[in-house]
PDB file of N, CA and C in Angstrom:
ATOM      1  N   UNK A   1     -75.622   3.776 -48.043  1.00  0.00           N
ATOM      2  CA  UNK A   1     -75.150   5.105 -48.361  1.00  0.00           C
ATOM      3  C   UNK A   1     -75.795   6.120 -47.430  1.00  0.00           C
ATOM      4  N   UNK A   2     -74.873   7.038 -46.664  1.00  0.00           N
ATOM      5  CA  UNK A   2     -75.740   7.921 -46.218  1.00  0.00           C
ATOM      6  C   UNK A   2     -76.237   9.188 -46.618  1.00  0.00           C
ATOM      7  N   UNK A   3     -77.148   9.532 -46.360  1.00  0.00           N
ATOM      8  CA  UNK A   3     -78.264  10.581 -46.563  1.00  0.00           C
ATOM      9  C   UNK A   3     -77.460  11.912 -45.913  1.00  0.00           C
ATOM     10  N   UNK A   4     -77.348  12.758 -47.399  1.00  0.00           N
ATOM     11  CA  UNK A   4     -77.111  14.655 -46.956  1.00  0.00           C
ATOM     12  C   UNK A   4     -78.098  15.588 -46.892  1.00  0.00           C
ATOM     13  N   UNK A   5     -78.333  16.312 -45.632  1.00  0.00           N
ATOM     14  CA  UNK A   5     -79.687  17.151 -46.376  1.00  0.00           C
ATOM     15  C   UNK A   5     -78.760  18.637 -45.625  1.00  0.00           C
ATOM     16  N   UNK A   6     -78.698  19.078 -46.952  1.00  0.00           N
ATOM     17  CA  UNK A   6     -77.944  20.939 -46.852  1.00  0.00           C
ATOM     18  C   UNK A   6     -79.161  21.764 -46.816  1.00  0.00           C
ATOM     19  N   UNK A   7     -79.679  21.573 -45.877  1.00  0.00           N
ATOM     20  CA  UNK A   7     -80.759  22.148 -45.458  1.00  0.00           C
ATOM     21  C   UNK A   7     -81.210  23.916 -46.596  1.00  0.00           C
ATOM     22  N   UNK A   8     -82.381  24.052 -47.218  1.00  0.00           N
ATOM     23  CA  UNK A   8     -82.672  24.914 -47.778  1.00  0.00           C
ATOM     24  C   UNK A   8     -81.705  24.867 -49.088  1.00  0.00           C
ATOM     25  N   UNK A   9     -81.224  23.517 -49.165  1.00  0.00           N
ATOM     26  CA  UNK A   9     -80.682  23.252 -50.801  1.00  0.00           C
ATOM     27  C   UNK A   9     -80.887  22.170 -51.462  1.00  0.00           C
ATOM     28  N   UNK A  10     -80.036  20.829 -50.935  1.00  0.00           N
ATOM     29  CA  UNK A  10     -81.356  19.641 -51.372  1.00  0.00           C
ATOM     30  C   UNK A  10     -80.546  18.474 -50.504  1.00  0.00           C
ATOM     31  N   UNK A  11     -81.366  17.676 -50.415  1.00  0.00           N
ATOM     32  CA  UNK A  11     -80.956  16.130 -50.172  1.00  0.00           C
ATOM     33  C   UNK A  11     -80.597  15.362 -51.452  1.00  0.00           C
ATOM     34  N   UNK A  12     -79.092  14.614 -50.534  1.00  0.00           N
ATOM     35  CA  UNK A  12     -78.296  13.434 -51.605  1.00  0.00           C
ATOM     36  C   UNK A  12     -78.090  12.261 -51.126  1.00  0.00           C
ATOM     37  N   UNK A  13     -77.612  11.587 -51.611  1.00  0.00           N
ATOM     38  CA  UNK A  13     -77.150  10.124 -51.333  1.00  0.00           C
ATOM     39  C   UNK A  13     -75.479  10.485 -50.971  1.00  0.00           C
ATOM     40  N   UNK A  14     -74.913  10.274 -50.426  1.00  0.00           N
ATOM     41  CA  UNK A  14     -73.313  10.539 -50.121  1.00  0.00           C
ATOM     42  C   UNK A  14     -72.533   9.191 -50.314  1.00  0.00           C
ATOM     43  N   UNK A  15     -71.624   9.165 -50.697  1.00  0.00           N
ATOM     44  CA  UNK A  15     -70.158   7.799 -50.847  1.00  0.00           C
ATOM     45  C   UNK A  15     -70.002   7.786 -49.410  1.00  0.00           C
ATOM     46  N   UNK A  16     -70.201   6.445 -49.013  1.00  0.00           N
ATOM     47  CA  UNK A  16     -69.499   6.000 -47.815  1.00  0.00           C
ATOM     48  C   UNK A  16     -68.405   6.145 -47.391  1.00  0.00           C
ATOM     49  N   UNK A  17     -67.964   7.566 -46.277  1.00  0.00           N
ATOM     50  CA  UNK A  17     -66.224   7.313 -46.098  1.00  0.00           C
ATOM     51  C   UNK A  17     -65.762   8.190 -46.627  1.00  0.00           C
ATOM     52  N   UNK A  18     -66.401   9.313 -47.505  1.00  0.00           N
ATOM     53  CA  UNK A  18     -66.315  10.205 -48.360  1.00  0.00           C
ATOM     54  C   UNK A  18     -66.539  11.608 -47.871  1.00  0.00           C
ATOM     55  N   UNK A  19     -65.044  12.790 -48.078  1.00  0.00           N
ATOM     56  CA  UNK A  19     -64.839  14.010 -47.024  1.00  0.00           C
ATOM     57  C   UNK A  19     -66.276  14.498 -47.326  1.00  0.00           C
ATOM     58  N   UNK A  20     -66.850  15.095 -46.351  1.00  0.00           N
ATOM     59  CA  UNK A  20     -68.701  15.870 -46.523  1.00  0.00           C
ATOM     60  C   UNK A  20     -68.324  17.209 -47.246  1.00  0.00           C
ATOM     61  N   UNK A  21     -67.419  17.881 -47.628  1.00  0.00           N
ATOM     62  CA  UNK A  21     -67.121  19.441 -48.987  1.00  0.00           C
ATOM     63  C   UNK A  21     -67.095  18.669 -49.549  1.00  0.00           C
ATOM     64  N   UNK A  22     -66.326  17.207 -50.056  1.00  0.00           N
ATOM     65  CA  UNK A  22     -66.276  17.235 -51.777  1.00  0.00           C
ATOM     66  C   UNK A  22     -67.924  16.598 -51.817  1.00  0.00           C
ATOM     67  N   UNK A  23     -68.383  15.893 -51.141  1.00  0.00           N
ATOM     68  CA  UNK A  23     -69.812  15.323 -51.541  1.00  0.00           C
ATOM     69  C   UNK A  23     -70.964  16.241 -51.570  1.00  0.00           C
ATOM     70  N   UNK A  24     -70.448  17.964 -50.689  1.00  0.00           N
ATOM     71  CA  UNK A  24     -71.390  18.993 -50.645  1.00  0.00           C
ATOM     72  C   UNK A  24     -71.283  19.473 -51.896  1.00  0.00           C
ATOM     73  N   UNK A  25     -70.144  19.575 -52.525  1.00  0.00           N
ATOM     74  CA  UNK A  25     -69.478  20.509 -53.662  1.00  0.00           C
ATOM     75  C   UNK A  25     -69.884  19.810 -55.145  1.00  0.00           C
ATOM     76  N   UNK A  26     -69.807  18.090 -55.027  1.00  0.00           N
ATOM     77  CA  UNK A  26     -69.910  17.322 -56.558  1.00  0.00           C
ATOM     78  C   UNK A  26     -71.564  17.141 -56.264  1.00  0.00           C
ATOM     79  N   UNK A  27     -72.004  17.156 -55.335  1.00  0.00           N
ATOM     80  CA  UNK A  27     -73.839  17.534 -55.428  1.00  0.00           C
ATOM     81  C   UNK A  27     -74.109  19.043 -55.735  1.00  0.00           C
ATOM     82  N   UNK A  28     -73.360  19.700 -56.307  1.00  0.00           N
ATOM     83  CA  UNK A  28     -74.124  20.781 -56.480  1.00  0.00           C
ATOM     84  C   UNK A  28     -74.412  21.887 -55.420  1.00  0.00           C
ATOM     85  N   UNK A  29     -73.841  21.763 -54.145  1.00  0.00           N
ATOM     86  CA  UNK A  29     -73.749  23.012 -53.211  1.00  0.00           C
ATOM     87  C   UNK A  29     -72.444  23.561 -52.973  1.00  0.00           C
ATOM     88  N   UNK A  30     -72.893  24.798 -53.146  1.00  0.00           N
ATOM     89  CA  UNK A  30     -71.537  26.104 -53.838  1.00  0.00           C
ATOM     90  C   UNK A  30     -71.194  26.010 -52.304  1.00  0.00           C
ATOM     91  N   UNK A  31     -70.567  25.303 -51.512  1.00  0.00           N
ATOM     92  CA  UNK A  31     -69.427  25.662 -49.858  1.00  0.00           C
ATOM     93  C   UNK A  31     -68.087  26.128 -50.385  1.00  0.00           C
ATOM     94  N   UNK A  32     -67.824  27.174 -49.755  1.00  0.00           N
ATOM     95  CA  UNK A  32     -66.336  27.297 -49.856  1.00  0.00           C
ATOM     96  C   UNK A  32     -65.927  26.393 -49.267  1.00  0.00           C
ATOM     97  N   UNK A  33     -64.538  26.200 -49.884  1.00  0.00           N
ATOM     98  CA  UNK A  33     -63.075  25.707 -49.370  1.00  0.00           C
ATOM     99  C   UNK A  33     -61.839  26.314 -49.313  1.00  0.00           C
ATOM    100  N   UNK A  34     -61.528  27.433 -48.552  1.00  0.00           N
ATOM    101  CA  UNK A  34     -60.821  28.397 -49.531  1.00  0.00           C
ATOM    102  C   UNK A  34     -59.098  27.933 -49.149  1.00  0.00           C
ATOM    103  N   UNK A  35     -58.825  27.094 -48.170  1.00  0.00           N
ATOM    104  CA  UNK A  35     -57.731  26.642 -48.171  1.00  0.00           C
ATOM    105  C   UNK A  35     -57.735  24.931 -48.459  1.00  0.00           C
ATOM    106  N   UNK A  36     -58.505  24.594 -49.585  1.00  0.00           N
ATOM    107  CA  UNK A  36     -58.271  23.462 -50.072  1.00  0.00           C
ATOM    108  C   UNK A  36     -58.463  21.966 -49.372  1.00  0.00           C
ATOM    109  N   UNK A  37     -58.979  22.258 -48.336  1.00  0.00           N
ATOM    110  CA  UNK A  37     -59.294  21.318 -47.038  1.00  0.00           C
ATOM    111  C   UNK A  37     -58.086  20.832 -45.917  1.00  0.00           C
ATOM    112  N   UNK A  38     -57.463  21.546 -46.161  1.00  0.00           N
ATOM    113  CA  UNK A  38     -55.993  21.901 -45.163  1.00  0.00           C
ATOM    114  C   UNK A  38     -56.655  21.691 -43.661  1.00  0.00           C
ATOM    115  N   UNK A  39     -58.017  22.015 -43.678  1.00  0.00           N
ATOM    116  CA  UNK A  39     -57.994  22.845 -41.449  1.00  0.00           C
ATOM    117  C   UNK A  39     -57.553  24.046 -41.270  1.00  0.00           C
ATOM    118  N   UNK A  40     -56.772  24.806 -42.610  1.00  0.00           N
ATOM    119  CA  UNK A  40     -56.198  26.290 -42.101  1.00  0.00           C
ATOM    120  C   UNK A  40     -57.076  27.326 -42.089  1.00  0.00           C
ATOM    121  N   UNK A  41     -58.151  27.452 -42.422  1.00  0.00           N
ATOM    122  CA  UNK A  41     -59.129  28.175 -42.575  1.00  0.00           C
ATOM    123  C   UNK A  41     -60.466  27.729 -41.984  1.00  0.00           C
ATOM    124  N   UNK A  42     -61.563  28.547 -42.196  1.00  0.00           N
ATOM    125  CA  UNK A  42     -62.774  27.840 -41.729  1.00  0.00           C
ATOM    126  C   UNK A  42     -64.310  28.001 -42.809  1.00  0.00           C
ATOM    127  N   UNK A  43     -63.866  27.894 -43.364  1.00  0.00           N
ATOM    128  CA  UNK A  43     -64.848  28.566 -44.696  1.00  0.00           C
ATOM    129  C   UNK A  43     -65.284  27.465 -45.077  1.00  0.00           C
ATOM    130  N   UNK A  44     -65.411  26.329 -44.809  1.00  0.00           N
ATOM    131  CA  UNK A  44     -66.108  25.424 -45.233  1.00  0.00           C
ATOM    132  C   UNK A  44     -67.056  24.469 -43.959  1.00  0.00           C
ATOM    133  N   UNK A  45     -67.064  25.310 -43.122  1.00  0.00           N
ATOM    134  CA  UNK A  45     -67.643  25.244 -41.838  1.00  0.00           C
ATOM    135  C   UNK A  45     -68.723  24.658 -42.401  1.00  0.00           C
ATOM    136  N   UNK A  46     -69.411  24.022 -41.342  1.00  0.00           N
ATOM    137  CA  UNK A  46     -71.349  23.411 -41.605  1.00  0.00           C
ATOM    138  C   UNK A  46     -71.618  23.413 -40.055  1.00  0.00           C
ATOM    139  N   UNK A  47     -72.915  23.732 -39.568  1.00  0.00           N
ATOM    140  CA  UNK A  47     -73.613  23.505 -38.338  1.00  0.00           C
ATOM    141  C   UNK A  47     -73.905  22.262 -38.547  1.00  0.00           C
ATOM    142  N   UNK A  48     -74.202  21.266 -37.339  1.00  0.00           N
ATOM    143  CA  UNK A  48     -74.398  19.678 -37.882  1.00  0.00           C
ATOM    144  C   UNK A  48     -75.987  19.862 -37.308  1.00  0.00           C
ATOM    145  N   UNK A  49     -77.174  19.723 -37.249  1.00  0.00           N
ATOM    146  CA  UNK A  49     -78.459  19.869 -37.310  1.00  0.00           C
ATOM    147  C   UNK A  49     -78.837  18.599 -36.473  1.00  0.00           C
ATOM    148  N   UNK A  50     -78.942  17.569 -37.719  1.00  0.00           N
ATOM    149  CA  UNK A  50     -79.253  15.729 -37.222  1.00  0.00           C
ATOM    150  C   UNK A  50     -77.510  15.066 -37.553  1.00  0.00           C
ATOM    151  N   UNK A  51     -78.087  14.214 -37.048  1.00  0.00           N
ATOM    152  CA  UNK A  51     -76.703  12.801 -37.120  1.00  0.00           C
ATOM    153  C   UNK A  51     -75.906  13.162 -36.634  1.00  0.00           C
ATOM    154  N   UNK A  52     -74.855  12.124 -36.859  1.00  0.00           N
ATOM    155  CA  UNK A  52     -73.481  12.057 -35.828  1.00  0.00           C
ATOM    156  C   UNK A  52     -72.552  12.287 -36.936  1.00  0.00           C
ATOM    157  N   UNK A  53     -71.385  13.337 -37.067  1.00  0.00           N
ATOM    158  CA  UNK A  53     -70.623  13.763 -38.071  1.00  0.00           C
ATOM    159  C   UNK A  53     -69.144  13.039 -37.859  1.00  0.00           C
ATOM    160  N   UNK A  54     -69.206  12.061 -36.397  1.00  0.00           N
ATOM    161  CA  UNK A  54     -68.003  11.448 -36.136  1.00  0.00           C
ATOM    162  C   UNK A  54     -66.858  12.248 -35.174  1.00  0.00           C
ATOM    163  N   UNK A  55     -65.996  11.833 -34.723  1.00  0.00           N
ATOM    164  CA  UNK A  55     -64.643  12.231 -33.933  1.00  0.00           C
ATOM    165  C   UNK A  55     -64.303  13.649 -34.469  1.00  0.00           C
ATOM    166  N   UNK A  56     -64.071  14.844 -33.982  1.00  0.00           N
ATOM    167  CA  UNK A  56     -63.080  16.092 -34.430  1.00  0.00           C
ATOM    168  C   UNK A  56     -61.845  15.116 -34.946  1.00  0.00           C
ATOM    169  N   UNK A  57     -60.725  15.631 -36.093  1.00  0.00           N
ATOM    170  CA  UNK A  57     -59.528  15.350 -36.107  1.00  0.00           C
ATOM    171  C   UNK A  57     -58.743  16.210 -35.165  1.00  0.00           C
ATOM    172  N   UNK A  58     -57.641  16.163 -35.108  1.00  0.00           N
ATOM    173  CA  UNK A  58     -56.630  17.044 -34.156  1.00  0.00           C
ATOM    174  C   UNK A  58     -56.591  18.312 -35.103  1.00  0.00           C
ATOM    175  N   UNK A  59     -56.666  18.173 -36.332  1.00  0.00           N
ATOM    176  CA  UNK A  59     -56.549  19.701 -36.748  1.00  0.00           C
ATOM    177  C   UNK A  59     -57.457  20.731 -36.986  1.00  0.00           C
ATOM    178  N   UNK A  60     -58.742  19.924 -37.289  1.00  0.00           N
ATOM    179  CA  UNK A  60     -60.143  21.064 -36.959  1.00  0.00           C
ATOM    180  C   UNK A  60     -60.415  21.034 -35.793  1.00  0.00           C
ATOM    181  N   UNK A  61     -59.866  20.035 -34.435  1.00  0.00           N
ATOM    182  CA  UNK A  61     -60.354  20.669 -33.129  1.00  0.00           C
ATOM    183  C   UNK A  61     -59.457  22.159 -32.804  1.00  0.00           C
ATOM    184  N   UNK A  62     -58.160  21.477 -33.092  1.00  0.00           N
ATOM    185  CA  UNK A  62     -57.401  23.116 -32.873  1.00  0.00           C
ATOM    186  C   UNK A  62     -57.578  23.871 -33.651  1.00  0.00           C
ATOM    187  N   UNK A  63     -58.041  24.081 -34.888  1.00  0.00           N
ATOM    188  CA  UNK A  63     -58.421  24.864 -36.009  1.00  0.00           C
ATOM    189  C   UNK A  63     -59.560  25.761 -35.033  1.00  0.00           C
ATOM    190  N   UNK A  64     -60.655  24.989 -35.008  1.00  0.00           N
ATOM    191  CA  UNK A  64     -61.878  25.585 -34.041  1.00  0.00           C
ATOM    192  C   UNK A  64     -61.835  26.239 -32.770  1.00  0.00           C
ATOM    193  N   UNK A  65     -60.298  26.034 -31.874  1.00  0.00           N
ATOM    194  CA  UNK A  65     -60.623  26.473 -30.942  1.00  0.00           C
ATOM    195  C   UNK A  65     -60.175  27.771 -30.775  1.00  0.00           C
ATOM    196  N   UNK A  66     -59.458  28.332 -32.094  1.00  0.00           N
ATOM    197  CA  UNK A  66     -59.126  29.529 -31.919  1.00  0.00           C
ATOM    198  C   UNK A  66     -60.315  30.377 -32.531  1.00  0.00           C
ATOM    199  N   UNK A  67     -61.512  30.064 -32.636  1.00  0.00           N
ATOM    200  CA  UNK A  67     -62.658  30.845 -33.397  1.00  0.00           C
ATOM    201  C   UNK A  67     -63.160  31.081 -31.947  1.00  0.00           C
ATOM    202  N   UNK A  68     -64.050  32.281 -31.936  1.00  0.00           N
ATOM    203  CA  UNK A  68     -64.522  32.843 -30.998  1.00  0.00           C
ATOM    204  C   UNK A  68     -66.352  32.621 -30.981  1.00  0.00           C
ATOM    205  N   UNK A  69     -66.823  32.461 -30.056  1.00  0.00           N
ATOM    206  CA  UNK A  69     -68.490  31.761 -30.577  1.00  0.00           C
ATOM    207  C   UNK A  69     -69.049  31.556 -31.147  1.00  0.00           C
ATOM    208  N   UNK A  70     -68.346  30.282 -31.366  1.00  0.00           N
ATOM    209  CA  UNK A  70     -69.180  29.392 -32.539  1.00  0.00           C
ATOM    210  C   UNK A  70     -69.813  28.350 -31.604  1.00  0.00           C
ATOM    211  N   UNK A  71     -71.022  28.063 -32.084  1.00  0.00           N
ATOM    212  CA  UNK A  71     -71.530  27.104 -31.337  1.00  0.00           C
ATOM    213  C   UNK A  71     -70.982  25.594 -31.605  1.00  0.00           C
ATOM    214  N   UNK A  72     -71.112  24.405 -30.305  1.00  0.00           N
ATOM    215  CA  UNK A  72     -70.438  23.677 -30.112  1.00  0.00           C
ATOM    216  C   UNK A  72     -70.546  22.376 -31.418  1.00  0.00           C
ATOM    217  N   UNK A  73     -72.162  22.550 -31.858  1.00  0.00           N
ATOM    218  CA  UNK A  73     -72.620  21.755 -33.268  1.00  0.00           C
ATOM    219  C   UNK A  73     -71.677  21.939 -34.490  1.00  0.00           C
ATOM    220  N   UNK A  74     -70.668  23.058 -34.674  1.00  0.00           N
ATOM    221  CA  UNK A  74     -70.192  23.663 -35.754  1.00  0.00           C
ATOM    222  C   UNK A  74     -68.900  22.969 -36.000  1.00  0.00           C
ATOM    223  N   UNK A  75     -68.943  22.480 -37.482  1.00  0.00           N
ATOM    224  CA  UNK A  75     -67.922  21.510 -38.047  1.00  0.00           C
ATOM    225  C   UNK A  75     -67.533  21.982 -39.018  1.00  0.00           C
ATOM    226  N   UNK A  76     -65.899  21.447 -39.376  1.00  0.00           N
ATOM    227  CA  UNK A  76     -65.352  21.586 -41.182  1.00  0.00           C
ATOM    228  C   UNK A  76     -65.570  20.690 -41.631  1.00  0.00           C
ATOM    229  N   UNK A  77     -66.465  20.874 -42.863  1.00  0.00           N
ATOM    230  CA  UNK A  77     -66.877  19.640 -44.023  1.00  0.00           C
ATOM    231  C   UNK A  77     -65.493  19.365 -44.483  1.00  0.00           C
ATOM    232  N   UNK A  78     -64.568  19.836 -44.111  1.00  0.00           N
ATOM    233  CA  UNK A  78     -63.237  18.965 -45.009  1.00  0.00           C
ATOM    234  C   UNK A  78     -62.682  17.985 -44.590  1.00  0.00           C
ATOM    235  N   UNK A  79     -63.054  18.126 -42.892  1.00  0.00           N
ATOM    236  CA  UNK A  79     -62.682  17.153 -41.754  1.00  0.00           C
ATOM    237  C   UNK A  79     -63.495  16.013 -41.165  1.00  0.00           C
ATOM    238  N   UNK A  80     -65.139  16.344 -41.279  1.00  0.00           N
ATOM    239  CA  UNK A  80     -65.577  15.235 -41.562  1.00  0.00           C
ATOM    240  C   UNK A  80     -65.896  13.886 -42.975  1.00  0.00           C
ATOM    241  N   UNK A  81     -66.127  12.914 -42.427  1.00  0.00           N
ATOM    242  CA  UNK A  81     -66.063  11.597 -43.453  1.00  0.00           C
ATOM    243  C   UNK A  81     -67.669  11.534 -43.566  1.00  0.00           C
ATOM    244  N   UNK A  82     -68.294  11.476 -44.259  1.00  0.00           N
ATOM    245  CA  UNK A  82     -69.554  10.902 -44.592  1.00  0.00           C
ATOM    246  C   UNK A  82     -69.839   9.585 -44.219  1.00  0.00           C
ATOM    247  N   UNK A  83     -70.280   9.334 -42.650  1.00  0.00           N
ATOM    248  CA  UNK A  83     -70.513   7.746 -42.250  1.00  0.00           C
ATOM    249  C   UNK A  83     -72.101   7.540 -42.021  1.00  0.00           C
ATOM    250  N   UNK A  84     -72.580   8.406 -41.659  1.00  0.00           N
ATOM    251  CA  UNK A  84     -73.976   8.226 -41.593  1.00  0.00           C
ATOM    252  C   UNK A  84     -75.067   9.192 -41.593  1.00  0.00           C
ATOM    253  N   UNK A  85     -76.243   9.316 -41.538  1.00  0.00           N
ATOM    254  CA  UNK A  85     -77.173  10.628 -42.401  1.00  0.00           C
ATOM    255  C   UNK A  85     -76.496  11.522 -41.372  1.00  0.00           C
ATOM    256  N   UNK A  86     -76.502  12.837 -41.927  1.00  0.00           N
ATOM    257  CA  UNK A  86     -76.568  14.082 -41.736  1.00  0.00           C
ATOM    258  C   UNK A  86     -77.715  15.094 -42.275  1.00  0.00           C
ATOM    259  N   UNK A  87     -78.058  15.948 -41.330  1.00  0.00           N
ATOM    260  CA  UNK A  87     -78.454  17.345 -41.535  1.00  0.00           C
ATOM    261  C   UNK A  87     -77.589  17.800 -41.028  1.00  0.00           C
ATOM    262  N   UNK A  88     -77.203  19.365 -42.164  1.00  0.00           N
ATOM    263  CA  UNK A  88     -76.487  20.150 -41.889  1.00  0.00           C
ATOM    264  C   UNK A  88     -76.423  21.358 -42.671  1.00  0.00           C
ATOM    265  N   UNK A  89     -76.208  22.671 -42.339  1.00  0.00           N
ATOM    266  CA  UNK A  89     -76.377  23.659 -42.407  1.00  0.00           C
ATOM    267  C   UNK A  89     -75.023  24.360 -43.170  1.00  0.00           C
ATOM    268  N   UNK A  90     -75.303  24.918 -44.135  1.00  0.00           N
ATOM    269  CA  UNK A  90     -73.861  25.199 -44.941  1.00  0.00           C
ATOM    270  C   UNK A  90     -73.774  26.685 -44.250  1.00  0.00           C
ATOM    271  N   UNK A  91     -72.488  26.996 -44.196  1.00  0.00           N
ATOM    272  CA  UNK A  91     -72.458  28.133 -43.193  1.00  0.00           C
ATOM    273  C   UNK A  91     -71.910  29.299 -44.032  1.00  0.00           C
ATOM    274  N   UNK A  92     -71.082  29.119 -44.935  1.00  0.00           N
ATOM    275  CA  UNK A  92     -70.559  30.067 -46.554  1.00  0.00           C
ATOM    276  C   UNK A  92     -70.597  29.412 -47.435  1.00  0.00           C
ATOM    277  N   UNK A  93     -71.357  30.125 -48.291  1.00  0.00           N
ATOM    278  CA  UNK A  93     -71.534  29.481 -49.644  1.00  0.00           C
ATOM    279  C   UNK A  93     -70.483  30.399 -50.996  1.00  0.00           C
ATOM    280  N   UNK A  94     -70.440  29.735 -51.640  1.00  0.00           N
ATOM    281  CA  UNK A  94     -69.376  30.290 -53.081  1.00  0.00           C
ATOM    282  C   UNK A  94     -69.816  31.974 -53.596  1.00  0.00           C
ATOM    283  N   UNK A  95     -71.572  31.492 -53.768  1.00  0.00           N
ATOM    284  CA  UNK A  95     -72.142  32.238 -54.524  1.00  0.00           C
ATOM    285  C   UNK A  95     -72.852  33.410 -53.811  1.00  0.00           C
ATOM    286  N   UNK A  96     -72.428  33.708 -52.257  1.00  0.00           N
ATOM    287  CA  UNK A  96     -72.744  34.808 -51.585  1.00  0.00           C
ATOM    288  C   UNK A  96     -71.385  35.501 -50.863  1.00  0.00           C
ATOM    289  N   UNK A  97     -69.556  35.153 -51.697  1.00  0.00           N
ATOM    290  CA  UNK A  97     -68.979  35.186 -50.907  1.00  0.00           C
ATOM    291  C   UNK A  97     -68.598  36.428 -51.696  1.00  0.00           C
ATOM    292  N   UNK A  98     -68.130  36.602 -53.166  1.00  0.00           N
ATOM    293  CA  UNK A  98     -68.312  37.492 -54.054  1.00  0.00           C
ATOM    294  C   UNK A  98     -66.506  37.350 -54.581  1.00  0.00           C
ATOM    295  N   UNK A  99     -66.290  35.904 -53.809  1.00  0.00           N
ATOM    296  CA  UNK A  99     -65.194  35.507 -54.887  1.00  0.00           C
ATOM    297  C   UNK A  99     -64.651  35.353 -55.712  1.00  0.00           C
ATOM    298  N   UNK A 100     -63.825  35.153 -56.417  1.00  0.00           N
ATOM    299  CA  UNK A 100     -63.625  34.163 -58.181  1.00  0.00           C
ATOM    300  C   UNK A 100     -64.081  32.849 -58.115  1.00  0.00           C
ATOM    301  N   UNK A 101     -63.272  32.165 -56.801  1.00  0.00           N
ATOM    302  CA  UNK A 101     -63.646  30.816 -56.961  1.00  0.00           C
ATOM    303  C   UNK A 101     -63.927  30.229 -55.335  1.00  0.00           C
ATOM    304  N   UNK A 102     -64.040  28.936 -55.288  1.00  0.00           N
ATOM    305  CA  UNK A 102     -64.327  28.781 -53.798  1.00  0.00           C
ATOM    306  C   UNK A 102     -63.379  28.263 -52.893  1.00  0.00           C
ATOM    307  N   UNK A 103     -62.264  28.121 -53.884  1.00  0.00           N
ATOM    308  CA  UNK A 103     -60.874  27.664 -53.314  1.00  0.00           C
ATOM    309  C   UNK A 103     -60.354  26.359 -53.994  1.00  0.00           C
ATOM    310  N   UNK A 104     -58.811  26.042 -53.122  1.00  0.00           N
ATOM    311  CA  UNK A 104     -58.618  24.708 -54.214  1.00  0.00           C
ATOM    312  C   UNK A 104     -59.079  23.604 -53.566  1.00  0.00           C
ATOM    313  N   UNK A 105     -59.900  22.506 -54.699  1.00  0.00           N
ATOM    314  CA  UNK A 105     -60.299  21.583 -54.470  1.00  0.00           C
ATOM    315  C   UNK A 105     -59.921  20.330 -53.780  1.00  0.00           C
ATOM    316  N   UNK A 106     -60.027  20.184 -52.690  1.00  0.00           N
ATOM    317  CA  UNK A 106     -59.710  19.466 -51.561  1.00  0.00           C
ATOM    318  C   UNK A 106     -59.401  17.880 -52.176  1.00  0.00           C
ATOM    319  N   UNK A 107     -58.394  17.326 -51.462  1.00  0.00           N
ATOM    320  CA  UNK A 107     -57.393  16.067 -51.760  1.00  0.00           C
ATOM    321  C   UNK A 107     -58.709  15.071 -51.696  1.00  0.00           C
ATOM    322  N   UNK A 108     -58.792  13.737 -52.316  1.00  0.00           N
ATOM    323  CA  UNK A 108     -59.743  13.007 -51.998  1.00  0.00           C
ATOM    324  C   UNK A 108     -59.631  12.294 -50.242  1.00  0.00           C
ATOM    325  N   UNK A 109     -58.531  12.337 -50.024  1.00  0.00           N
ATOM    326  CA  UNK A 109     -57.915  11.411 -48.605  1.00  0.00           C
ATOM    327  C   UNK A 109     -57.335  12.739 -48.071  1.00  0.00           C
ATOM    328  N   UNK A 110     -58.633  12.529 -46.625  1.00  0.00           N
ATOM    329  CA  UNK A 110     -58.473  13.366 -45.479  1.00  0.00           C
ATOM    330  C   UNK A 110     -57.131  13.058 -44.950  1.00  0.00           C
ATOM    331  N   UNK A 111     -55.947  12.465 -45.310  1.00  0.00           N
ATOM    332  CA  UNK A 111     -54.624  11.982 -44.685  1.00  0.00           C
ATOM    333  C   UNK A 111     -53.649  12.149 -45.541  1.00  0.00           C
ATOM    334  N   UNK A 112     -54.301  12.840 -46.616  1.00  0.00           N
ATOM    335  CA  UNK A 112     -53.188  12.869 -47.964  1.00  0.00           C
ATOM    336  C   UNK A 112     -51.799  13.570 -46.879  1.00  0.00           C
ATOM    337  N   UNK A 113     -51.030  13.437 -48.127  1.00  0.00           N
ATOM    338  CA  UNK A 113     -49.585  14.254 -47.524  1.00  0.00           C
ATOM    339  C   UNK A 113     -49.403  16.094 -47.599  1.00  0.00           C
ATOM    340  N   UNK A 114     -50.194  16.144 -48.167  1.00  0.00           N
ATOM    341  CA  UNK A 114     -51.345  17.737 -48.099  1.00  0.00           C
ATOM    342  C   UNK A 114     -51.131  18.075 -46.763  1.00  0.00           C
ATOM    343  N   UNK A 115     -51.350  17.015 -45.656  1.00  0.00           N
ATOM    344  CA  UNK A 115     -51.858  17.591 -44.517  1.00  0.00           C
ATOM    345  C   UNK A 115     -51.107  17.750 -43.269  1.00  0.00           C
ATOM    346  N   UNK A 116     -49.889  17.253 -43.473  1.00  0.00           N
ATOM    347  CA  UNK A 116     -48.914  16.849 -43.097  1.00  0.00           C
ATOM    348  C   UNK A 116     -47.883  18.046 -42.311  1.00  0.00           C
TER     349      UNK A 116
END
């Protein structure tokens, strides 16, 4: 299982294979999602710190490239899979955004027909 550490919130154990928002979100760290893990938004962004977060998909690389300096470490937890430890840096959180909620809760399968 690999190791999450949301730096200045806590370290978890993560599901193998498992999107990194819902494993940030069912551990207990408030990340937005505010478009449901679509790629249409970026609110569930994370800086990646340690480890390897895996391949961009085609839709958070083009998602990302229309953002203006962001540094090159900077990922959507909706788009990465939980394959091996991470540090990483939550970049909006729920409870400093002054929302209702943090958005809708992202499909379990990064390939659902959601995404389509």
């Amino acid at each position: 299982m690999p190791t999450i550490e949301a730096v200045g919130i806590k370290t978890f154990e993560a599901t193998e294979g498992r999107r990194l928002v819902l494993e940030l979100e069912d551990n207990g760290v408030d990340i937005l999602h505010r478009c449901g893990g679509l790629s249409k938004c970026t609110t569930c962004r994370v800086e990646v710190i340690e480890g390897d977060a895996g391949e961009m998909t085609e839709r958070e690389r083009t998602r990302l490239a229309r953002e203006d300096s962001l540094a090159p470490n900077v990922r959507l937890s909706c788009q990465v899979l939980c394959t091996s430890d991470l540090k990483v840096n939550v970049l909006q959180r729920f409870g400093d955004s002054g929302l209702s909620d943090p958005g809708s809760r992202p499909h379990e399968d990064i390939d659902s027909p959601e995404h389509a």
